[in-house]
C-alpha atoms as a PDB file:
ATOM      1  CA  UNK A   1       0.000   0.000   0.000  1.00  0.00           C
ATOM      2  CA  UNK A   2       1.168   3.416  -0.683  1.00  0.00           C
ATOM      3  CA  UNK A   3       0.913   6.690   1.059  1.00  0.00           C
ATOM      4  CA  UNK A   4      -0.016   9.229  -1.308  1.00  0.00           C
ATOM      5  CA  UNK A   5       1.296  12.943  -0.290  1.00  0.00           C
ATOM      6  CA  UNK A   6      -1.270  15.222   1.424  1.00  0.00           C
ATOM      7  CA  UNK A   7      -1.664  17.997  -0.173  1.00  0.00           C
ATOM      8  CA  UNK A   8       0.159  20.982   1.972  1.00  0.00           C
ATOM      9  CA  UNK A   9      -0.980  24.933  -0.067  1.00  0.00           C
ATOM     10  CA  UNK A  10      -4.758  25.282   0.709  1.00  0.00           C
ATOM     11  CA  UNK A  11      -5.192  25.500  -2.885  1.00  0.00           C
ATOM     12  CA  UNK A  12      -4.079  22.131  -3.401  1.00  0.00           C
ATOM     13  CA  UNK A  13      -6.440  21.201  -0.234  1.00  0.00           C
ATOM     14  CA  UNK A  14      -9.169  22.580  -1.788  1.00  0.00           C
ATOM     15  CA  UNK A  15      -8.944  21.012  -5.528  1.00  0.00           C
ATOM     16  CA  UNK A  16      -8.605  17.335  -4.067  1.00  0.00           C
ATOM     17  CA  UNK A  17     -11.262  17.792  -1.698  1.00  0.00           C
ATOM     18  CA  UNK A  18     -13.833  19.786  -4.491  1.00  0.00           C
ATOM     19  CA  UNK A  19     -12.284  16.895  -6.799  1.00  0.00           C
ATOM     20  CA  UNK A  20     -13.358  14.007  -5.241  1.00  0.00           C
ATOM     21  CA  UNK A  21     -16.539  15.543  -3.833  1.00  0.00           C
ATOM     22  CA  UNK A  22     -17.990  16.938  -7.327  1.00  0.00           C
ATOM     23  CA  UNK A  23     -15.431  15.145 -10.030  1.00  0.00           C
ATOM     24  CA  UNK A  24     -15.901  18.506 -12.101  1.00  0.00           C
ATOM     25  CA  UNK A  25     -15.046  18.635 -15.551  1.00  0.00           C
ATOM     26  CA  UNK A  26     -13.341  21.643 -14.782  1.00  0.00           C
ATOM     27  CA  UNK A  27     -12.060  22.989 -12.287  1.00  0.00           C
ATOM     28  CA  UNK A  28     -10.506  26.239 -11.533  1.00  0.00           C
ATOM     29  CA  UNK A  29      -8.984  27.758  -8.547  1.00  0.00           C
ATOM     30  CA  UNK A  30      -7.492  31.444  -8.199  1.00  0.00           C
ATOM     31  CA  UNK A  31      -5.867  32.412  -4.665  1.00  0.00           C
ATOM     32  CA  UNK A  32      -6.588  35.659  -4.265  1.00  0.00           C
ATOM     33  CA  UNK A  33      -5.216  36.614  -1.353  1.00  0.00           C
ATOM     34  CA  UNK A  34      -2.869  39.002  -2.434  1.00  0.00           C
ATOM     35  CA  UNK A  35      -5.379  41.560  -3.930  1.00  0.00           C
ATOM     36  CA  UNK A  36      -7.231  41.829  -0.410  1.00  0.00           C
ATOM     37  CA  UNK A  37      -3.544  42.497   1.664  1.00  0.00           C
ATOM     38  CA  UNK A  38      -4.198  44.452   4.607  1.00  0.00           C
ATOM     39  CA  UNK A  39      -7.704  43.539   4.677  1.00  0.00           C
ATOM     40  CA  UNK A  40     -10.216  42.287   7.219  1.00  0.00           C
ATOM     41  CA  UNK A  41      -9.358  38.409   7.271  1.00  0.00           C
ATOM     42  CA  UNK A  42      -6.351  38.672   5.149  1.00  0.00           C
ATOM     43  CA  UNK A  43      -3.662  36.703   6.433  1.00  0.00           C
ATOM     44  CA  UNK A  44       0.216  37.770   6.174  1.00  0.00           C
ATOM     45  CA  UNK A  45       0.955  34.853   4.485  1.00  0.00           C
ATOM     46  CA  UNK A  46      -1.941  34.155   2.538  1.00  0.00           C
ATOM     47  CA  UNK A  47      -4.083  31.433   1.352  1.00  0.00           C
ATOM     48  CA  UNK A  48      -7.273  33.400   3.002  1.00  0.00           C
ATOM     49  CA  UNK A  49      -9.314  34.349  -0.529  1.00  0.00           C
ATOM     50  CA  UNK A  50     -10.103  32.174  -3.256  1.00  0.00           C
ATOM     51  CA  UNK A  51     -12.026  32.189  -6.585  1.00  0.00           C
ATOM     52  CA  UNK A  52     -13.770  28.960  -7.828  1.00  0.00           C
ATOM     53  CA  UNK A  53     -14.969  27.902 -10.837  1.00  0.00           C
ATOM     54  CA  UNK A  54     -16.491  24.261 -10.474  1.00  0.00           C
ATOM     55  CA  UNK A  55     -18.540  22.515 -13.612  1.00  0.00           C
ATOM     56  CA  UNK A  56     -19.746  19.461 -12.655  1.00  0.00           C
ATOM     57  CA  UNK A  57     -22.796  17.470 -13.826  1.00  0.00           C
ATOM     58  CA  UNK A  58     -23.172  16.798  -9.785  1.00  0.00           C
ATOM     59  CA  UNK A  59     -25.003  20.084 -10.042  1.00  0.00           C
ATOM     60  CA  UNK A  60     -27.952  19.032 -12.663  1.00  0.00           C
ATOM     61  CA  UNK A  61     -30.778  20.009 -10.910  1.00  0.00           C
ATOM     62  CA  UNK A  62     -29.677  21.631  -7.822  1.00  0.00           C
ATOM     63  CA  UNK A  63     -30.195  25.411  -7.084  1.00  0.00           C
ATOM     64  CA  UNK A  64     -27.773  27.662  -7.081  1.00  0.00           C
ATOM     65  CA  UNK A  65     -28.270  28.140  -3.091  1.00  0.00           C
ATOM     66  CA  UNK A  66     -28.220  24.445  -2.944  1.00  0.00           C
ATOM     67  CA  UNK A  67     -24.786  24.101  -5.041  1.00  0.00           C
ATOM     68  CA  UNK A  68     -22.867  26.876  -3.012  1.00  0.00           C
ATOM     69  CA  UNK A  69     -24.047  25.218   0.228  1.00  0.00           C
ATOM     70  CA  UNK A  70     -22.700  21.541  -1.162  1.00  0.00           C
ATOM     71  CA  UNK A  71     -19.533  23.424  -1.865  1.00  0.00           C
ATOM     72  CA  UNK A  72     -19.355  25.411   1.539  1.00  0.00           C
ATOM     73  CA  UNK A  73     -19.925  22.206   3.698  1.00  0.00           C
ATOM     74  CA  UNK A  74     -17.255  20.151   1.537  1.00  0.00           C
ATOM     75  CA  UNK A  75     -14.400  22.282   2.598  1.00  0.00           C
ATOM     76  CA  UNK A  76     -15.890  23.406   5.795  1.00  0.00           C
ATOM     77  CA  UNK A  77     -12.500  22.463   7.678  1.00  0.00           C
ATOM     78  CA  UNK A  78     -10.510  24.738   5.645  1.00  0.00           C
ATOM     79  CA  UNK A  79     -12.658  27.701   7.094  1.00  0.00           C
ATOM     80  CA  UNK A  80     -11.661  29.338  10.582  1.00  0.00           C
ATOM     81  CA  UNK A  81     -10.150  31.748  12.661  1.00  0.00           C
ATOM     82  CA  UNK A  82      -8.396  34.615  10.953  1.00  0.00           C
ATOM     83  CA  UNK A  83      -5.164  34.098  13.689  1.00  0.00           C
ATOM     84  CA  UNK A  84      -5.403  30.660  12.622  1.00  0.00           C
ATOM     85  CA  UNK A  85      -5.040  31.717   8.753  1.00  0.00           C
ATOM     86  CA  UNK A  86      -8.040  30.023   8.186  1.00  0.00           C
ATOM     87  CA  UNK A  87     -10.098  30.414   4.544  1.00  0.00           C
ATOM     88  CA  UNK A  88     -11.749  33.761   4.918  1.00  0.00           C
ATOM     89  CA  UNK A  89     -13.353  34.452   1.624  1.00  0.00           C
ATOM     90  CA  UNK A  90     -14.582  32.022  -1.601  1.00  0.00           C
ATOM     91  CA  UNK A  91     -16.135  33.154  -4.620  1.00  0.00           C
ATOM     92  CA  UNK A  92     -18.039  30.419  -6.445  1.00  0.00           C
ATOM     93  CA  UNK A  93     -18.868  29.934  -9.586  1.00  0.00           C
ATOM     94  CA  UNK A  94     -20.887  26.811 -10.035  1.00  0.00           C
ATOM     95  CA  UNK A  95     -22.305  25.629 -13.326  1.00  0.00           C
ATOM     96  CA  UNK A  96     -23.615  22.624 -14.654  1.00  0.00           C
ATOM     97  CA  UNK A  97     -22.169  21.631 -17.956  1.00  0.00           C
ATOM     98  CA  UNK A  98     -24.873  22.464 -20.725  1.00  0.00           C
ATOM     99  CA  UNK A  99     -25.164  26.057 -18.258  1.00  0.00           C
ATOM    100  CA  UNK A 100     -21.182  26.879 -18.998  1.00  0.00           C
ATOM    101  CA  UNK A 101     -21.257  25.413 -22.773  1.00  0.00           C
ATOM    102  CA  UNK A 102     -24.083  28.451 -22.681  1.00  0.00           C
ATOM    103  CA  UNK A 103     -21.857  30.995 -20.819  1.00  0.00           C
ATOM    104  CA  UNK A 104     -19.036  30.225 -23.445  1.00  0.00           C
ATOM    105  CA  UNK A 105     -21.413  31.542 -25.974  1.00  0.00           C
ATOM    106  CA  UNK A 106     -22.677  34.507 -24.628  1.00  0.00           C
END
């Protein structure tokens, strides 16, 4: 038996969890911690704000409310206490296949 790596940047935290949670077609995860430096929540070393784009077929038929709160609970351990440099802010972007194939277009 073999012990994979865990992965150690948040980032990579959050794609294997959102990964094996959702198994998105794509997936797409911007750390944006360095545009809110200085900031309420920000952390000196980062790894506090995040952008995610998730398609996923997991989401046919589930609101939009639904979706985010699926996403929210999934990586609920990466969220805490600003001393703690815990996840502070996530911006989702959560589409079904056929509903980003119809964003592309637009």
């Amino acid at each position: 038996m073999t012990n994979a790596a865990k992965p150690t940047s948040r980032a990579d935290r959050i794609r294997s969890t959102l990964t094996q949670t959702f198994a998105p077609t794509i997936l797409d995860i911007q750390d944006d911690s360095a545009r809110h430096a200085g900031h309420a929540g920000a952390h000196p070393h980062g790894q506090t704000h995040y952008s995610v784009l998730i398609v996923s077929a997991a989401f046919d038929g589930v609101s939009r409310v639904a979706r985010s709160r699926a996403v929210h609970s999934a990586l609920q351990s990466e969220f805490g206490e600003k001393e703690d440099g815990g996840l502070h802010a996530l911006a989702l972007t959560l589409r079904t296949p056929a509903e980003h194939e119809a964003a592309a277009r637009r």
